[in-house]
Protein backbone atom coordinates (compact mmCIF):
# COMPACT_ATOMS: atom_id res chain seq x y z
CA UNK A 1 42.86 33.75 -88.65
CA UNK A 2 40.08 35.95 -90.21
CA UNK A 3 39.99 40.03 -88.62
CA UNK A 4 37.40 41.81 -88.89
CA UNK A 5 37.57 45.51 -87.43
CA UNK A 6 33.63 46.95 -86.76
CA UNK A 7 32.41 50.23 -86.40
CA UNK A 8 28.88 49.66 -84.95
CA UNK A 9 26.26 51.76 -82.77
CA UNK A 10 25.27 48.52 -81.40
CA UNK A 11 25.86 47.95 -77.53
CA UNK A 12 26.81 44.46 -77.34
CA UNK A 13 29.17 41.71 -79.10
CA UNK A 14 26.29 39.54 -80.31
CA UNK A 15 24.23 42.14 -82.26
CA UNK A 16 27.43 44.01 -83.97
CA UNK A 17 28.27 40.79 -85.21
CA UNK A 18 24.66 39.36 -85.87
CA UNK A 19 23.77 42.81 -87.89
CA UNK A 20 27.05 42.34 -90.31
CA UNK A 21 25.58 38.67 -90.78
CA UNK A 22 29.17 36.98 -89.24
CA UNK A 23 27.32 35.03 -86.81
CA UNK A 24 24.48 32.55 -86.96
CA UNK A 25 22.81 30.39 -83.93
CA UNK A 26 20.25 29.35 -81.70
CA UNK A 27 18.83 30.83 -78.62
CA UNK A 28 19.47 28.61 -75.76
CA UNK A 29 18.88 28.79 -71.91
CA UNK A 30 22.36 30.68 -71.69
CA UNK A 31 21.61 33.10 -74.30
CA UNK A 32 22.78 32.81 -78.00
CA UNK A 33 24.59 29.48 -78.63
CA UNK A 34 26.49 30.58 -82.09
CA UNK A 35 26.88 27.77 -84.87
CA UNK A 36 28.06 29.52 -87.63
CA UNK A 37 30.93 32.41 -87.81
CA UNK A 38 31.79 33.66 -91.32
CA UNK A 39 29.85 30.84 -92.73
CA UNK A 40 31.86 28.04 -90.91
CA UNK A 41 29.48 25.76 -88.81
CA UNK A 42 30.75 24.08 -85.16
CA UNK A 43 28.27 21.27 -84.67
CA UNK A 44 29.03 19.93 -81.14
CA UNK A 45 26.97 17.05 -81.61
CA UNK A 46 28.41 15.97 -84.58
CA UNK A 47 32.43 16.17 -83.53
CA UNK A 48 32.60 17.92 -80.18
CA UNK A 49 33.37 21.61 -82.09
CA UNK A 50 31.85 24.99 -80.71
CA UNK A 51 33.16 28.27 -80.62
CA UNK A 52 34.89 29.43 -78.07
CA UNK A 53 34.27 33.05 -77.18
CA UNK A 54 37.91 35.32 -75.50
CA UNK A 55 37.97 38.86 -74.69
CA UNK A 56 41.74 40.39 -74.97
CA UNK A 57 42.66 36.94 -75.08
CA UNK A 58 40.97 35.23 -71.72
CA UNK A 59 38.10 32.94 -72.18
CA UNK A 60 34.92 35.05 -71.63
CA UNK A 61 32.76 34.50 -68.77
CA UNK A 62 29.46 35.99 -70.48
CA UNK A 63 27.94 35.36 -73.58
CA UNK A 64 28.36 37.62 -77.11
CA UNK A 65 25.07 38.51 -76.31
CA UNK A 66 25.39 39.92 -72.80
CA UNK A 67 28.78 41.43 -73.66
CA UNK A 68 28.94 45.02 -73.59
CA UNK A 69 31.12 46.71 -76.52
CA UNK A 70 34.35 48.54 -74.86
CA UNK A 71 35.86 50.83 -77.41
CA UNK A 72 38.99 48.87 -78.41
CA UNK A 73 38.30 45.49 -77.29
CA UNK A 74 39.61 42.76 -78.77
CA UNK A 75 36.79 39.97 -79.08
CA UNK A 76 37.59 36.47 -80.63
CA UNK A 77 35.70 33.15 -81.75
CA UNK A 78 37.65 30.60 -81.92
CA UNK A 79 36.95 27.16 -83.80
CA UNK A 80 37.28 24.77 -81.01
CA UNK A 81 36.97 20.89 -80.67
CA UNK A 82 36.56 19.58 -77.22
């Protein structure tokens, strides 16, 4: 597993981690579909991988994009292949 610990003025998940570059993707009809973290692409169509997105642990229900920051969260992407 790769950590990284942010200190950002940005309000949600997607742009802290889009303005330190970690994240690349594509808008889609749900918001930002994310292909790349830390330069390691998911391609779904390829082998079934995406990234999975958790807060504290739990499979998130909204997108990094429409995530809020909370001082102290714990946000993960996980390399997933479904």
């Amino acid at each position: 597993a790769v950590v990284f610990t942010l200190k950002t003025d940005a309000t949600t998940v997607g742009d802290a981690l889009l303005e330190n570059k970690l994240i690349a993707g594509d808008d889609g009809a749900y918001g930002l579909y994310i292909k790349v973290v830390n330069g390691l692409r998911a391609d779904y169509d390829k082998d079934k991988a995406y990234w999975a997105f958790l807060i504290d642990g739990e499979m998130a229900i909204t997108g990094v994009d429409t995530t809020d920051i909370v001082d102290g969260g714990n946000y993960e992407l996980v390399y997933t292949i479904g």
